[in-house]
C-alpha atoms as a PDB file:
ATOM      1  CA  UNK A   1      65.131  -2.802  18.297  1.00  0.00           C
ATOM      2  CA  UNK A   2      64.167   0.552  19.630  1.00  0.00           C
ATOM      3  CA  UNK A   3      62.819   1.444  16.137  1.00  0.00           C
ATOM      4  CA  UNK A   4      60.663  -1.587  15.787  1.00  0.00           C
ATOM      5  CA  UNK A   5      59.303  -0.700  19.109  1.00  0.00           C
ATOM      6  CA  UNK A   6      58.830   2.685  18.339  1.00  0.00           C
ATOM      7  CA  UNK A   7      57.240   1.615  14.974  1.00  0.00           C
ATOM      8  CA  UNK A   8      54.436  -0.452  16.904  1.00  0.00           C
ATOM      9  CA  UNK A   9      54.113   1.943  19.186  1.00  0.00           C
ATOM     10  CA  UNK A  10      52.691   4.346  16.495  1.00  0.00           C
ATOM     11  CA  UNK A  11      50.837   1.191  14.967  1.00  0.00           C
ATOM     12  CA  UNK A  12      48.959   0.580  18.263  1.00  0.00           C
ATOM     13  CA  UNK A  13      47.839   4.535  18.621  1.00  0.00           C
ATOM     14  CA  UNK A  14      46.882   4.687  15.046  1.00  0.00           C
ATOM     15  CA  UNK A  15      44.444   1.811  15.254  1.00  0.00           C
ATOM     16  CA  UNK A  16      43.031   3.225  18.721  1.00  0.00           C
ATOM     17  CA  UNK A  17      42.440   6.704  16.738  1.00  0.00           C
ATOM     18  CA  UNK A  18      41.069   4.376  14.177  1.00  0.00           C
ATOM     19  CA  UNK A  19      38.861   2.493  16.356  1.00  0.00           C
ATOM     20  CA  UNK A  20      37.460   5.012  18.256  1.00  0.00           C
ATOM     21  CA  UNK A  21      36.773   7.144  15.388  1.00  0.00           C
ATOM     22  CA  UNK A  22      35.338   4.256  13.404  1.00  0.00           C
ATOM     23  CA  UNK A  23      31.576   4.127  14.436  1.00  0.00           C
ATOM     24  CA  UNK A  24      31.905   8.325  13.574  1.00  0.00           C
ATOM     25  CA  UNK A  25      33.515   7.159  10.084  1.00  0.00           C
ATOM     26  CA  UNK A  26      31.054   5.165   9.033  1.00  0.00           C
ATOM     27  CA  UNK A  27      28.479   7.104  10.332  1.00  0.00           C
ATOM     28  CA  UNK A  28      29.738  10.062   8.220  1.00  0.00           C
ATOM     29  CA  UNK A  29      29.940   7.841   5.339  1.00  0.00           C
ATOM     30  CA  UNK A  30      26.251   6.578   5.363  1.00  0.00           C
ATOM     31  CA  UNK A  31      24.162   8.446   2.481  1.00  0.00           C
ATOM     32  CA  UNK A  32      21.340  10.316   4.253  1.00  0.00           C
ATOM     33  CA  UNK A  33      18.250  10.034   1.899  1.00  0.00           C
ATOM     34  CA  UNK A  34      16.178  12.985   2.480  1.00  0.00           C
ATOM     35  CA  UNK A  35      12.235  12.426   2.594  1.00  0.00           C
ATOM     36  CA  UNK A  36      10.300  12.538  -0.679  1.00  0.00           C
ATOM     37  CA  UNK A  37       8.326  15.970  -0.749  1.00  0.00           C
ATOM     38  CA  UNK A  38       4.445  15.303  -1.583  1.00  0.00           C
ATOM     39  CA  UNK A  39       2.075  17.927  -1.924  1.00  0.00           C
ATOM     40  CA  UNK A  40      -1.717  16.624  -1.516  1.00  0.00           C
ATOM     41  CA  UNK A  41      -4.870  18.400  -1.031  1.00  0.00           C
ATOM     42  CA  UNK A  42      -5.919  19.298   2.857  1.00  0.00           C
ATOM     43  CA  UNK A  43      -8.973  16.720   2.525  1.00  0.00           C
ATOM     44  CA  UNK A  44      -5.996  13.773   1.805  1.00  0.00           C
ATOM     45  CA  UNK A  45      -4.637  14.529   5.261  1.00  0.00           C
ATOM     46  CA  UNK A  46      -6.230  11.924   7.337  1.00  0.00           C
ATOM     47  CA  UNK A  47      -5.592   8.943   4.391  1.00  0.00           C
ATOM     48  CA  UNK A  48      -2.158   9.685   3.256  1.00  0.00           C
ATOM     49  CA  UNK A  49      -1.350  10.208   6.871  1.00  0.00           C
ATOM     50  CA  UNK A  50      -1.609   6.851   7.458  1.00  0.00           C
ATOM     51  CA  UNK A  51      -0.194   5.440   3.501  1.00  0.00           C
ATOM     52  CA  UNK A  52       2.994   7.479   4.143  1.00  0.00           C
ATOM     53  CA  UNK A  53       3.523   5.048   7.550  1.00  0.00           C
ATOM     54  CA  UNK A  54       2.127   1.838   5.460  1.00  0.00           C
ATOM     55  CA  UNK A  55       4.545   2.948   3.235  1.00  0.00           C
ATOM     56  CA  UNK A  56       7.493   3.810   5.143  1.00  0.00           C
ATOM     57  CA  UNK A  57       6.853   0.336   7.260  1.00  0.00           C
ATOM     58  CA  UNK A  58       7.031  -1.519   3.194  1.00  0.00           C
ATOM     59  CA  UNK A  59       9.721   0.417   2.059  1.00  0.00           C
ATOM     60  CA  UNK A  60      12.019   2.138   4.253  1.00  0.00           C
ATOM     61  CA  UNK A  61      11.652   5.495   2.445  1.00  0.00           C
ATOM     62  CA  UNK A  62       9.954   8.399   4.486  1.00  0.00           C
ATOM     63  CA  UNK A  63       7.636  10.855   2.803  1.00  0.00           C
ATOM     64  CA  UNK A  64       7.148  14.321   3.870  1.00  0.00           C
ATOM     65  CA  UNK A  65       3.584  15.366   3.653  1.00  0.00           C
ATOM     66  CA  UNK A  66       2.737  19.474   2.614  1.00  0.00           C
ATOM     67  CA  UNK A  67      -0.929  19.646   2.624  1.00  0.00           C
ATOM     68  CA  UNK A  68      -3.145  22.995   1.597  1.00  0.00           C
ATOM     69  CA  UNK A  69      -5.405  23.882  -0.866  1.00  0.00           C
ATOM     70  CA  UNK A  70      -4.563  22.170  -4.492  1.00  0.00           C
ATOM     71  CA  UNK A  71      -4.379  25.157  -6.393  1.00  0.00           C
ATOM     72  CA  UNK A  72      -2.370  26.982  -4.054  1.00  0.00           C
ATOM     73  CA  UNK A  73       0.186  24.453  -3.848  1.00  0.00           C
ATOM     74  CA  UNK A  74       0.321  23.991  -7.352  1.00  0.00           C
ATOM     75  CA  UNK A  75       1.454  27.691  -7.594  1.00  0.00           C
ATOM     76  CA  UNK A  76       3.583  27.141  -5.077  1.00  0.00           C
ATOM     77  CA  UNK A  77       5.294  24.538  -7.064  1.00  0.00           C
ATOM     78  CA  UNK A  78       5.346  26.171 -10.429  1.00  0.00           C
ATOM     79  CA  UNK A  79       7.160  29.015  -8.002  1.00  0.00           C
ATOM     80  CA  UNK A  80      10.024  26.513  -7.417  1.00  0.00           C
ATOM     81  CA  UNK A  81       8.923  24.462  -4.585  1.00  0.00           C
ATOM     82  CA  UNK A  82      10.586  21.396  -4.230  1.00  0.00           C
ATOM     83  CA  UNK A  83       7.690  19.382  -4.667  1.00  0.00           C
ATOM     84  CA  UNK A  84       8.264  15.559  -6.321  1.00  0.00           C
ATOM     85  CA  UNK A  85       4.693  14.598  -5.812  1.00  0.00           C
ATOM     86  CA  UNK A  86       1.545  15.942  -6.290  1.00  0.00           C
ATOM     87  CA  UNK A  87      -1.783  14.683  -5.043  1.00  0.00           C
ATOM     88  CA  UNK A  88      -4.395  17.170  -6.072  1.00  0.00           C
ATOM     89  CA  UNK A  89      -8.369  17.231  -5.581  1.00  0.00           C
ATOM     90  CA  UNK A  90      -8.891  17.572  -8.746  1.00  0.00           C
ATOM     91  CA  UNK A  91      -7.381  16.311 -12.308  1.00  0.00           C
ATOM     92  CA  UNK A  92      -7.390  19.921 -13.643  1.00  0.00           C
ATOM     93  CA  UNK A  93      -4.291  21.715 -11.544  1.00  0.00           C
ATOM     94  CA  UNK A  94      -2.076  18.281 -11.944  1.00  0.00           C
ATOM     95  CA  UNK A  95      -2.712  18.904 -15.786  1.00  0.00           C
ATOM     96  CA  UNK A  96      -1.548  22.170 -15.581  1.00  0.00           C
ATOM     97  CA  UNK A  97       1.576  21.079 -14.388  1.00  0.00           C
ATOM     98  CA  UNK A  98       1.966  18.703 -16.696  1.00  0.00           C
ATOM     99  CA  UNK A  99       1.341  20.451 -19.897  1.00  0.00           C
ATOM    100  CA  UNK A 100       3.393  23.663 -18.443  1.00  0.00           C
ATOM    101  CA  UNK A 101       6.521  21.415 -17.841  1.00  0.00           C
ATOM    102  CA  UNK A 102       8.216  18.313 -19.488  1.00  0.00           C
ATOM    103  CA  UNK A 103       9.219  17.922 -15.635  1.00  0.00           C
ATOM    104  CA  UNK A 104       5.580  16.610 -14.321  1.00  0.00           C
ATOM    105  CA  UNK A 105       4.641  13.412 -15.500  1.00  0.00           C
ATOM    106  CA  UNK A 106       0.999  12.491 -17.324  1.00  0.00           C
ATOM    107  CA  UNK A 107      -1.408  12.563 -14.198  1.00  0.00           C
ATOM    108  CA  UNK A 108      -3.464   9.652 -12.922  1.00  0.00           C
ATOM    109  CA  UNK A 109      -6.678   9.055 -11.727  1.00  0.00           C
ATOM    110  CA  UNK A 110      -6.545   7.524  -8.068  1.00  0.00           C
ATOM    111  CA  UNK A 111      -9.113   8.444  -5.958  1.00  0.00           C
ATOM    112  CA  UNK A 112     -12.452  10.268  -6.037  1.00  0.00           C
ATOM    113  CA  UNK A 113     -14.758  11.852  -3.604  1.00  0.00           C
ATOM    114  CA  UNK A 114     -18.463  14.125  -3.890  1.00  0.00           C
ATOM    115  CA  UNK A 115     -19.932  16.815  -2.039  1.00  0.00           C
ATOM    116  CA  UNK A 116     -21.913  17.347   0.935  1.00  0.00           C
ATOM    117  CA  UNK A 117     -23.706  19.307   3.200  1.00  0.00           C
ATOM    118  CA  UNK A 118     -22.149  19.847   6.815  1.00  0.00           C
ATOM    119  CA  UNK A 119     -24.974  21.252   8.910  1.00  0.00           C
ATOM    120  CA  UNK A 120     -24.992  23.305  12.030  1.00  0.00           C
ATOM    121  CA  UNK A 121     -26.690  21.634  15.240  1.00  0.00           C
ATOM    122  CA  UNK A 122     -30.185  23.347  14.923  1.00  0.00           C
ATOM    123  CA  UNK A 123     -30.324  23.043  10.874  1.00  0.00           C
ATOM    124  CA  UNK A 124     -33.372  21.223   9.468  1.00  0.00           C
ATOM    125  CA  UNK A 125     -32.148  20.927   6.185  1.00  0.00           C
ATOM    126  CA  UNK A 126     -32.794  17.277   4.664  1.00  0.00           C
ATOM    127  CA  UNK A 127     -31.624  15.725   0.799  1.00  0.00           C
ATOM    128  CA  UNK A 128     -35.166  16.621  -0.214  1.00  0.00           C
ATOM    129  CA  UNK A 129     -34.855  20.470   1.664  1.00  0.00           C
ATOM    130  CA  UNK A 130     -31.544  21.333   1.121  1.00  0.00           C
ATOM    131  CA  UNK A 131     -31.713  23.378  -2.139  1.00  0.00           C
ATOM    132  CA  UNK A 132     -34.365  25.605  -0.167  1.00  0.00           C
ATOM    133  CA  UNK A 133     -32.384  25.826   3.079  1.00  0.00           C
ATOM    134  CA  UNK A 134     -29.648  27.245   0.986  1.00  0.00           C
ATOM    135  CA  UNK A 135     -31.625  29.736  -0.793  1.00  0.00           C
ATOM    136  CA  UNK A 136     -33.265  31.310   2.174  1.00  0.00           C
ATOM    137  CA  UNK A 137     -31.851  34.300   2.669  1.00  0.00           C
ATOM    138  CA  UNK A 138     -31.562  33.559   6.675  1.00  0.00           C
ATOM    139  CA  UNK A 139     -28.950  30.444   6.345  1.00  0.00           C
ATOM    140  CA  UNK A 140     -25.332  31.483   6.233  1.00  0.00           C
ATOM    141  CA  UNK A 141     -23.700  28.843   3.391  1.00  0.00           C
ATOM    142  CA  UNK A 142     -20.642  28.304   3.906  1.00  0.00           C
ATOM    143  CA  UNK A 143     -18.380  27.492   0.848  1.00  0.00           C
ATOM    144  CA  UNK A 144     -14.743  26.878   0.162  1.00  0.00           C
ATOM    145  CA  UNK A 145     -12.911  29.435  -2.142  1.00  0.00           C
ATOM    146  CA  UNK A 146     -13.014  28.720  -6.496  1.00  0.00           C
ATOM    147  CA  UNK A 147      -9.511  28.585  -8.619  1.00  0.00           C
ATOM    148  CA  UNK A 148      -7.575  28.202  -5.123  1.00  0.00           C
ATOM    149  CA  UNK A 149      -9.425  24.951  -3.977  1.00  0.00           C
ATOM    150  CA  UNK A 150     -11.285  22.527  -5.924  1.00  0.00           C
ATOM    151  CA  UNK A 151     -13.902  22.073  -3.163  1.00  0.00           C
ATOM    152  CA  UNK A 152     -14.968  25.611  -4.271  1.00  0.00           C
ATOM    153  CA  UNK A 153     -15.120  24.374  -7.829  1.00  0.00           C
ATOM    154  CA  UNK A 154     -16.679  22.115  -7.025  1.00  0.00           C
ATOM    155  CA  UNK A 155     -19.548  23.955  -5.078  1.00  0.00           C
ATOM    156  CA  UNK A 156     -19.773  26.234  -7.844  1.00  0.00           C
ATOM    157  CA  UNK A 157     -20.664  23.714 -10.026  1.00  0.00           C
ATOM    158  CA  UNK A 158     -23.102  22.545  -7.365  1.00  0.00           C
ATOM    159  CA  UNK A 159     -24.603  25.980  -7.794  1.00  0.00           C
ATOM    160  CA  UNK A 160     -24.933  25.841 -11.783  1.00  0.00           C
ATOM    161  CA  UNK A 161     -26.732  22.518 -11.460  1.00  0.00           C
ATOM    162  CA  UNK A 162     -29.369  24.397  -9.182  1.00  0.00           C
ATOM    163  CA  UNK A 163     -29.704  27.053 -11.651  1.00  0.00           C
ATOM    164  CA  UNK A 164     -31.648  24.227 -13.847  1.00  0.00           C
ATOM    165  CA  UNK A 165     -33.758  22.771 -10.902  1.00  0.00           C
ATOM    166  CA  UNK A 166     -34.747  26.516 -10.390  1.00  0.00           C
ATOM    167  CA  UNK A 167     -34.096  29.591 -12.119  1.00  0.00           C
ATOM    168  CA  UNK A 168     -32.200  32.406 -10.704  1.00  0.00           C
ATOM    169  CA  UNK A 169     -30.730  30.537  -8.143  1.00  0.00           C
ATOM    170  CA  UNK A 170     -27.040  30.482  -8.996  1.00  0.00           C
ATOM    171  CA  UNK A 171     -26.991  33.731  -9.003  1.00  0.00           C
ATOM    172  CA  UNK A 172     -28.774  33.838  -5.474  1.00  0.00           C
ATOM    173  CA  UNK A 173     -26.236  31.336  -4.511  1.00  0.00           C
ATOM    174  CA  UNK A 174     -23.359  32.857  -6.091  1.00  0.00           C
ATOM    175  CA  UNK A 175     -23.959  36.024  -4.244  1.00  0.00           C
ATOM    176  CA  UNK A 176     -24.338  34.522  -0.396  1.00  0.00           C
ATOM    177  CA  UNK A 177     -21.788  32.120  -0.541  1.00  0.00           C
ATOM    178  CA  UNK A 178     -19.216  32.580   2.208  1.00  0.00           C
ATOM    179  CA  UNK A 179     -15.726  31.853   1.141  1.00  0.00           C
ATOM    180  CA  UNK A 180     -14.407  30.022   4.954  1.00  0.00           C
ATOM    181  CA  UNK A 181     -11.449  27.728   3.292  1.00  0.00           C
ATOM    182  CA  UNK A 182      -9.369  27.802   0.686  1.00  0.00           C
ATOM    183  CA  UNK A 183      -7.652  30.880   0.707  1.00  0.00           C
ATOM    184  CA  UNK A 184      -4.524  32.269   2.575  1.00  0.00           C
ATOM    185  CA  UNK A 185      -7.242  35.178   3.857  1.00  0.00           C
ATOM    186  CA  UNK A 186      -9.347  32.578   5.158  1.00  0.00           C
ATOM    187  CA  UNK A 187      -9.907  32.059   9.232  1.00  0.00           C
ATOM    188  CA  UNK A 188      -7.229  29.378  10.681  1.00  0.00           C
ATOM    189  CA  UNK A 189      -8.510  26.722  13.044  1.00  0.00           C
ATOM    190  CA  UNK A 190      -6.063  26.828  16.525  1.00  0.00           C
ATOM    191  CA  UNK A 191      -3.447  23.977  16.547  1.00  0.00           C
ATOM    192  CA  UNK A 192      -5.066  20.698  16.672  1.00  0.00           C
ATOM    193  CA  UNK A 193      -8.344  21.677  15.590  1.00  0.00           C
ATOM    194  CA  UNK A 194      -9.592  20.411  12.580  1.00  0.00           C
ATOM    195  CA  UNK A 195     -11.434  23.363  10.079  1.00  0.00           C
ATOM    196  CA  UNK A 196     -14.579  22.676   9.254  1.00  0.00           C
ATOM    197  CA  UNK A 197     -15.639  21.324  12.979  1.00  0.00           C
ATOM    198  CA  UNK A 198     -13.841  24.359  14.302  1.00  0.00           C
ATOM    199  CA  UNK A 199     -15.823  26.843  11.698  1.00  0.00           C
ATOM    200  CA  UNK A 200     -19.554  25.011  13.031  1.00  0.00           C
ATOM    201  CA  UNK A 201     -18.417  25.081  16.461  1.00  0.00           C
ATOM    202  CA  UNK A 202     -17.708  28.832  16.199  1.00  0.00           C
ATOM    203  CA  UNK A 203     -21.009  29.438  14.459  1.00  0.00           C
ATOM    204  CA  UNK A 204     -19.199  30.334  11.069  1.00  0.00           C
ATOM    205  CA  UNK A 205     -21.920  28.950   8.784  1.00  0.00           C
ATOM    206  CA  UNK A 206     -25.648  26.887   9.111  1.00  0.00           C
ATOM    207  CA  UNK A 207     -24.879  24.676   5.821  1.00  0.00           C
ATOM    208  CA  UNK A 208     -21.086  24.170   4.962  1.00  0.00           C
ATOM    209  CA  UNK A 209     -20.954  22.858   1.135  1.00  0.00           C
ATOM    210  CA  UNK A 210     -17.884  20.605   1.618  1.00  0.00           C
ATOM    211  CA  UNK A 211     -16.324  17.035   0.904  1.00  0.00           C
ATOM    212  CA  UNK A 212     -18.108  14.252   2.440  1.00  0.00           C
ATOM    213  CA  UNK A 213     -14.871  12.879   3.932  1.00  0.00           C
ATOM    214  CA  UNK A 214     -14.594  16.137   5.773  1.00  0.00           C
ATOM    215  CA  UNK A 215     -17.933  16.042   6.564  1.00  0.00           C
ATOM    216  CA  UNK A 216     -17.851  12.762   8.433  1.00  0.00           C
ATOM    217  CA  UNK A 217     -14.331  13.407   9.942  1.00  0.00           C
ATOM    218  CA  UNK A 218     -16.043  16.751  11.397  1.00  0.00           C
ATOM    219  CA  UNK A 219     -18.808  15.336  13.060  1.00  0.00           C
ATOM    220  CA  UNK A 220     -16.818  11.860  14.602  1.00  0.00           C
ATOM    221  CA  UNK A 221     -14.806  14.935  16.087  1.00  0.00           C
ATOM    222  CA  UNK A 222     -17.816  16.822  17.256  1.00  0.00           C
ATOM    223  CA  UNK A 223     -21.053  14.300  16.678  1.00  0.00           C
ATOM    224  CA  UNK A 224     -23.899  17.350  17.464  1.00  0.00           C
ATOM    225  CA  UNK A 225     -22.920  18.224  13.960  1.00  0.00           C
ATOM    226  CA  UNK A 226     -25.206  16.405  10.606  1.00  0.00           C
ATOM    227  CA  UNK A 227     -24.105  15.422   7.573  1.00  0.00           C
ATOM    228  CA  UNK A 228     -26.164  16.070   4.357  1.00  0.00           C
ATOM    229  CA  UNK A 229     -26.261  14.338   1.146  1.00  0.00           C
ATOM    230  CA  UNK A 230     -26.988  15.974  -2.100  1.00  0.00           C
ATOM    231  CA  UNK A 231     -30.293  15.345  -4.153  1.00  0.00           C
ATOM    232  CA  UNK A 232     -29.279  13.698  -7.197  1.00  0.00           C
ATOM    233  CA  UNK A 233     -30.235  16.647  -9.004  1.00  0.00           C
ATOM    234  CA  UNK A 234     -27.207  18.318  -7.080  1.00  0.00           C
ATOM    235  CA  UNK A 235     -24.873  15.717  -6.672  1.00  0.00           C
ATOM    236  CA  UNK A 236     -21.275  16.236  -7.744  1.00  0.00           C
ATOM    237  CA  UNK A 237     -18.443  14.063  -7.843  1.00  0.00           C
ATOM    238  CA  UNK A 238     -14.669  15.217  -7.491  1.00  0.00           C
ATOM    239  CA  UNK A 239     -12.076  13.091  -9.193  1.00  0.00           C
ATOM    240  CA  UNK A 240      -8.702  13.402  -7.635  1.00  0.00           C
ATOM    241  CA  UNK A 241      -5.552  13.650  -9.794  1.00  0.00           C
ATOM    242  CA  UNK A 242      -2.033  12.524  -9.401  1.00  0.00           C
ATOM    243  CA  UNK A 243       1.488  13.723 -10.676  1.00  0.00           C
ATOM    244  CA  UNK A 244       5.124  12.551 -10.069  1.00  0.00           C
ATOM    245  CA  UNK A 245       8.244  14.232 -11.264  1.00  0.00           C
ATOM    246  CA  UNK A 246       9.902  12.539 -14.465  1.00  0.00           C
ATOM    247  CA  UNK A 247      12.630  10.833 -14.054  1.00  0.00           C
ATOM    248  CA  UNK A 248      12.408   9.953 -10.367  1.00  0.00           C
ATOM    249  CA  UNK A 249      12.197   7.036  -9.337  1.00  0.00           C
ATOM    250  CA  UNK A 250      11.472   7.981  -5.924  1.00  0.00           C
ATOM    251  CA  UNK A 251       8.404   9.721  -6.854  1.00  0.00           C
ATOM    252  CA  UNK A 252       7.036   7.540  -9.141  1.00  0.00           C
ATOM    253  CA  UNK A 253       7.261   4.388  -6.705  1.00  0.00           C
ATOM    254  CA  UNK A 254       4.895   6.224  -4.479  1.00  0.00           C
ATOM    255  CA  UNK A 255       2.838   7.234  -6.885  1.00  0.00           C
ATOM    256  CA  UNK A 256       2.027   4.210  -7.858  1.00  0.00           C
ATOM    257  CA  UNK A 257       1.618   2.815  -4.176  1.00  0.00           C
ATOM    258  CA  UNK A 258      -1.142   4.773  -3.286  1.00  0.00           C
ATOM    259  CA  UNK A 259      -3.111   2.543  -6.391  1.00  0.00           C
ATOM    260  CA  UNK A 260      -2.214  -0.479  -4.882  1.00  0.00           C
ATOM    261  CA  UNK A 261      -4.453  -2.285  -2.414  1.00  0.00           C
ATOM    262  CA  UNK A 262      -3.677  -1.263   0.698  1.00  0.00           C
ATOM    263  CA  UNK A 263      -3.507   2.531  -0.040  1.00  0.00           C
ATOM    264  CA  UNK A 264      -6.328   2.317  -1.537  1.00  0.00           C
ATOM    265  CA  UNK A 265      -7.808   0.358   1.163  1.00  0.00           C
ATOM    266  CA  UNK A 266      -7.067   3.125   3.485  1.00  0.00           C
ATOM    267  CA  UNK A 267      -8.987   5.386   0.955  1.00  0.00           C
ATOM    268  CA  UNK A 268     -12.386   3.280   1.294  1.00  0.00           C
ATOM    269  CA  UNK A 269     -12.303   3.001   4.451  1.00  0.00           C
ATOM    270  CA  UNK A 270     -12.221   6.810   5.593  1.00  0.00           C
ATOM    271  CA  UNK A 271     -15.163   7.220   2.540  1.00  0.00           C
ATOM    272  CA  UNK A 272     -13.662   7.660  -0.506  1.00  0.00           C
ATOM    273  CA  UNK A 273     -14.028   5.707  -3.786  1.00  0.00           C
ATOM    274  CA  UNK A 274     -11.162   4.183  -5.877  1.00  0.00           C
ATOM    275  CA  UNK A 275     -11.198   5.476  -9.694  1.00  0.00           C
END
């Protein structure tokens, strides 16, 4: 008798142990599922801001969002970052990636976006006056930087196209352009600032050659600011270019939700065009 009470007596402490433990226990046994890692351009901060929660609210997977400028990152990643993502500004740096490594899927088309002309306050520059307002030797333009960012690539190109309205001005161009973004030597807005309002509001530049999502995100943020668009001898369009890791699943579910309809409603709606 005493051994059949002694026997339920450890019985009855075991399952307290085991029932106060148990929430712990199962707890510890739960699988935590880190965030996917996606790299994106600095001018996809605003729209995949907002897919990553669309997503997260559809899904139940998180996605950590590293954003900088493409070319940059992509070096970053060929360095051993743990990147499974890659949303670039242009197709060219996903290629690389791609063609370098077995481990980078094909890339896709899934957005695209063009130039423009951020202005300073007092600037008179119009469509038809622009390419003169850049060329006079008075207006600070204001570029981003070439190989590390496509928006300098992009500019650059902007600049070669001039060179056939009228001669001599890329190199003109070339030579005045002020490199503000796109490079880790480049001046950093303060915490919560966005760049390219912060670099007009400090008087960094008269004409800012930048996206024209930027461009409009700038001035709702500070509205004394104008945004330009090219001539159509000028204009120049940036197609943006995806990659996901092969082999993940993960990776390649999100890439392919931000071609679906809502993601790419989110895209139209803060000025970009789907592919």
């Amino acid at each position: 008798m005493t051994q059949a009470r002694t026997t339920q007596a450890l019985l009855a402490v075991s399952m307290m142990a085991l029932l106060a433990g148990g929430p712990a226990m199962v707890k510890a046994q739960t699988p935590v599922v880190a965030p996917l890692q996606v790299y994106a351009a600095g001018s996809l901060r605003e729209p995949l801001t907002e897919i990553a929660r669309l997503y997260e609210a559809a899904t139940g997977s998180r996605a950590e969002l590293v954003f900088g400028a493409s070319g940059l990152l992509r070096e970053r990643i060929e360095k051993g970052e743990p990147a499974q993502v890659f949303a670039s500004a242009d197709t060219q740096h996903p290629e690389t990636l791609a063609s370098k490594s077995p481990q980078w899927q094909k890339p896709t088309l899934f957005v695209r976006n063009r130039l423009c002309a951020l202005t300073a306050p007092d600037e008179t520059a119009t469509p038809a006056s622009l390419l003169e307002r850049m060329l006079n030797p008075a207006v600070r333009l204001g570029t981003s930087t070439p190989k590390a960012d496509p928006s300098g690539d992009y500019a650059w190109e902007l600049f070669r196209r001039a060179e056939s309205v009228q001669p001599g001005a890329y190199a003109a161009l070339d030579a005045k352009a002020l490199k503000l973004t796109g490079s880790p030597a480049a001046p950093q807005p303060p915490a919560g600032r966005g760049t390219y309002e912060w670099l007009m509001s400090e008087g960094r530049a008269d004409i800012l050659l930048t996206y024209c999502t930027n461009a409009i995100s700038a001035r709702k943020t500070l509205p004394r600011l104008k945004v330009v668009e090219l001539p159509p001898a000028l204009q120049v369009s940036a197609a943006y270019g995806l990659t996901a890791r092969s082999g993940d699943a993960a990776a390649t579910q999100f890439a392919q939700y931000l071609l679906s309809p809502p993601a790419q409603a989110v895209f139209v709606r803060l000025g970009f065009a789907s592919p």
